[in-house]
C-alpha atoms as a PDB file:
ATOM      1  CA  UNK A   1       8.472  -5.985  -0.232  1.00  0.00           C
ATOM      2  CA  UNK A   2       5.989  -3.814  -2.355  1.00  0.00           C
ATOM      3  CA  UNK A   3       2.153  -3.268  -1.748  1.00  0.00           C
ATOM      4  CA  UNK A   4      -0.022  -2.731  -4.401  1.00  0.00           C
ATOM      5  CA  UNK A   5      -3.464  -1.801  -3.292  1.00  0.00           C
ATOM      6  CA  UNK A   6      -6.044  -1.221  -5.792  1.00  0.00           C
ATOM      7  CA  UNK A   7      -9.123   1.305  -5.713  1.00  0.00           C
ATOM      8  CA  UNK A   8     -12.168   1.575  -7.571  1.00  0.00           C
ATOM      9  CA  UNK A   9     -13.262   5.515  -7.319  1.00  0.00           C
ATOM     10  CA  UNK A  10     -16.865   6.994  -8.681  1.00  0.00           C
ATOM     11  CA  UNK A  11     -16.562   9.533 -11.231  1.00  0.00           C
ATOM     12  CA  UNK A  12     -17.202  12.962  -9.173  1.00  0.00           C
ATOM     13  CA  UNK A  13     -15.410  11.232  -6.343  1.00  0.00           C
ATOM     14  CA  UNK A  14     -11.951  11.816  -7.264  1.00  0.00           C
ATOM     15  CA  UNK A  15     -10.721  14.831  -5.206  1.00  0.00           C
ATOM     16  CA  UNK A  16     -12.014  13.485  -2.374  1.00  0.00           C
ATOM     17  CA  UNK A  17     -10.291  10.021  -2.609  1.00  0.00           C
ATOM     18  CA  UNK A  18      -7.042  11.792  -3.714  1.00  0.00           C
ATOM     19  CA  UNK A  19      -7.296  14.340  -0.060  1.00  0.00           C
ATOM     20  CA  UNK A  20      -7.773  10.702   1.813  1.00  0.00           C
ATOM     21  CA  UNK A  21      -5.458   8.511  -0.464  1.00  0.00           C
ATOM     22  CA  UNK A  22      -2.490  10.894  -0.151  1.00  0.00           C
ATOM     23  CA  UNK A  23      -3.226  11.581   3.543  1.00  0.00           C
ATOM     24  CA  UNK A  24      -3.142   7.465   4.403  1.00  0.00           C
ATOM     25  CA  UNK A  25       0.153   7.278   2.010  1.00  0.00           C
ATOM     26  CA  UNK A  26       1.616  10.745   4.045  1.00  0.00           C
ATOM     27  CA  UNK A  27       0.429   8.301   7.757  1.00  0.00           C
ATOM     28  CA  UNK A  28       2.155   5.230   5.902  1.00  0.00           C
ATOM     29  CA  UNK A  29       5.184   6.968   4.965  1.00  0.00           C
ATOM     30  CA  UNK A  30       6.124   7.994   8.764  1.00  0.00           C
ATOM     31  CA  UNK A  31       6.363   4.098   9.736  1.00  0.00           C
ATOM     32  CA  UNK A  32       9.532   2.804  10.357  1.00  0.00           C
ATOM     33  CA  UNK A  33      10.929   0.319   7.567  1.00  0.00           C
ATOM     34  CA  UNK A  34       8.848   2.477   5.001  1.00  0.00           C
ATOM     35  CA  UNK A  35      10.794   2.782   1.912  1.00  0.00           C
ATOM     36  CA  UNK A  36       8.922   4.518  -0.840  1.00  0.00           C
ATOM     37  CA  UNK A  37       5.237   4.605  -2.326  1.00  0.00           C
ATOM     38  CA  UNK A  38       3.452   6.541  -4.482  1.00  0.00           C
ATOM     39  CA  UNK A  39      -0.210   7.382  -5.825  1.00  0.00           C
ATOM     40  CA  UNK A  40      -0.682   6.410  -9.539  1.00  0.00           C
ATOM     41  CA  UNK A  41      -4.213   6.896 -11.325  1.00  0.00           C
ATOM     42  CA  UNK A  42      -4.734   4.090 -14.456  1.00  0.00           C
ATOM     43  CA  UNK A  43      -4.327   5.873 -17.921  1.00  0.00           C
ATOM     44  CA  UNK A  44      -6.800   3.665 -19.555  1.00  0.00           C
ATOM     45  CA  UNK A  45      -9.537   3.214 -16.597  1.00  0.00           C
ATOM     46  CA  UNK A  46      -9.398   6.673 -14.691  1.00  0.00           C
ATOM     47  CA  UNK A  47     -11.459   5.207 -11.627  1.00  0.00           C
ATOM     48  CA  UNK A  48      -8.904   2.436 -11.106  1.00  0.00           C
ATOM     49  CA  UNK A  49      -6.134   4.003  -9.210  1.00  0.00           C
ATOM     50  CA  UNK A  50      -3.304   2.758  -6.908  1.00  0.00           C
ATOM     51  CA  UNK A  51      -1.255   3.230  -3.987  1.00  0.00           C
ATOM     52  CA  UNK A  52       1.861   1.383  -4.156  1.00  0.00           C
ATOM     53  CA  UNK A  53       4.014   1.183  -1.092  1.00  0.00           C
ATOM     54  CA  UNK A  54       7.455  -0.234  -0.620  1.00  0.00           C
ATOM     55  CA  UNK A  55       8.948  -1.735   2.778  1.00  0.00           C
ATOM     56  CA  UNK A  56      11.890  -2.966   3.981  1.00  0.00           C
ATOM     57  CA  UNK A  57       9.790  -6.204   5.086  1.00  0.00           C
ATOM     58  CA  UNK A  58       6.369  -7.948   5.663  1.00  0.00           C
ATOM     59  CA  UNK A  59       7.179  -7.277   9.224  1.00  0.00           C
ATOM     60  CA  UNK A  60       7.648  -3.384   9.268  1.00  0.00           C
ATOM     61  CA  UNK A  61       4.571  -3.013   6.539  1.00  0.00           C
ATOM     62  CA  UNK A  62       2.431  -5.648   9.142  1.00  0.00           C
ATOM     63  CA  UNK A  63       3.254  -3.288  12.047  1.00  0.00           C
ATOM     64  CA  UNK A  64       2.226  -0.007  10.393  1.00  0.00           C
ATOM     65  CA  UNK A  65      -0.676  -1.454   9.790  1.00  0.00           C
ATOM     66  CA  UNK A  66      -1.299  -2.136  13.520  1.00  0.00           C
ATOM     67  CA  UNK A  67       0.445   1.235  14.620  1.00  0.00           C
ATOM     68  CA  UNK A  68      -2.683   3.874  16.078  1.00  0.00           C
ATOM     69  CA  UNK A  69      -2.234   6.531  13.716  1.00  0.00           C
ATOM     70  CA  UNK A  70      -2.328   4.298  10.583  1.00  0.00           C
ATOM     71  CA  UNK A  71      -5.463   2.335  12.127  1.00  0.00           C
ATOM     72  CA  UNK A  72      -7.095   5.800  12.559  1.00  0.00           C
ATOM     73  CA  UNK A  73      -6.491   7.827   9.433  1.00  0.00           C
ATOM     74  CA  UNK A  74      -5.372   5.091   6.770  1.00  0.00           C
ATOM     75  CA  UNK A  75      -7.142   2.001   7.119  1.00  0.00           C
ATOM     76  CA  UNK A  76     -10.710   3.470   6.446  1.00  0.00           C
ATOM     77  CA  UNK A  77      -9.228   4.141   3.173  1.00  0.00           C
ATOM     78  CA  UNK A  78      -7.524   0.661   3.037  1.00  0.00           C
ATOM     79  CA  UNK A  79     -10.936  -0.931   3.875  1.00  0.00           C
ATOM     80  CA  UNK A  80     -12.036   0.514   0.552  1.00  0.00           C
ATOM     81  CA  UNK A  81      -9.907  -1.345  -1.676  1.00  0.00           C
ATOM     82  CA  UNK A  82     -10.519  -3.933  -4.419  1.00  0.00           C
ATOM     83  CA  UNK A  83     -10.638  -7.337  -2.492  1.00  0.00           C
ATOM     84  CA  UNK A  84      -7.368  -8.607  -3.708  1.00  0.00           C
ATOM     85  CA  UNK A  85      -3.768 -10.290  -2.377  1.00  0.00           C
ATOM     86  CA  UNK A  86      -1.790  -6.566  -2.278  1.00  0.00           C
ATOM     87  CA  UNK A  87       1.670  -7.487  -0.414  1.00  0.00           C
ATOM     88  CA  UNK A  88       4.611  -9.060  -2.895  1.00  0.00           C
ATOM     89  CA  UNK A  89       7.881 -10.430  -2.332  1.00  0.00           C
ATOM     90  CA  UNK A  90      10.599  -8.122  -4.494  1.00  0.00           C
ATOM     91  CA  UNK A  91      12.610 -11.274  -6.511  1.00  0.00           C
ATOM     92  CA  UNK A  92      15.835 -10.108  -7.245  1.00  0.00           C
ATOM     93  CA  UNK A  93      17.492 -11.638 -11.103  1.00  0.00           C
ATOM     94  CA  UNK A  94      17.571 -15.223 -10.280  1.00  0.00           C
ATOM     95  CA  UNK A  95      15.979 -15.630  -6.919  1.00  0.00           C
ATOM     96  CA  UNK A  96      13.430 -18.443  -7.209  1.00  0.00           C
ATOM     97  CA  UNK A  97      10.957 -16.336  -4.512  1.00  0.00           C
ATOM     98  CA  UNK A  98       8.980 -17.228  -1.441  1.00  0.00           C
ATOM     99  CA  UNK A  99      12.183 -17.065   0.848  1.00  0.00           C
ATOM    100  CA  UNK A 100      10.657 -18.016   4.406  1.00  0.00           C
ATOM    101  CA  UNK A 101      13.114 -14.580   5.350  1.00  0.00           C
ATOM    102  CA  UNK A 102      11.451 -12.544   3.328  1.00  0.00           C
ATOM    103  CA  UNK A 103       8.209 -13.255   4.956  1.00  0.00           C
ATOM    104  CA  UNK A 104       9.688 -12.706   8.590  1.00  0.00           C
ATOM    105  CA  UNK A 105       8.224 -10.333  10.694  1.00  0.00           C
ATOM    106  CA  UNK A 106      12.113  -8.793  10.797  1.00  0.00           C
END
């Protein structure tokens, strides 16, 4: 599964935002079924920026979420995020999607 959070970040804000974006997605990123992520900034809109996150399943992303360290240091930031649906089901070529497994807290 992939999560796409969204942020909306102030002009003058941006280091800041990037030391706390970068140290949730470093928190993230030591949770088991983590898979890959990254921190992307919009090249049309530079205060819209990203952090994508890939897991193995909902279930692995739900219980990083929950884990101590990630409540601590990462979901202040996460809190901060454009109010939007951010976790996705990856559909492989041909899958028609919303596979009850896929949704499984594994």
């Amino acid at each position: 599964m992939i999560v796409v959070t969204r942020f909306r970040v102030e002009a003058g804000d941006e280091s800041a935002f990037r030391a706390d974006a970068e140290a949730a997605h470093a928190l993230l990123a030591a949770r088991p079924g983590y898979t890959g992520g990254e921190l992307g900034r919009n090249v049309d809109d530079p205060g819209l920026w990203v952090l994508a996150t890939r897991w193995e399943h909902v279930g692995a992303y739900r219980r990083a979420l929950s884990s101590y360290d990630v409540k601590l240091g990462a979901v202040p930031l996460l809190s901060r995020a454009v109010d939007e649906p951010s976790a996705y089901e990856v559909l492989e070529p041909g899958a028609t999607g919303n596979d009850p497994g896929a949704r499984s807290i594994g």
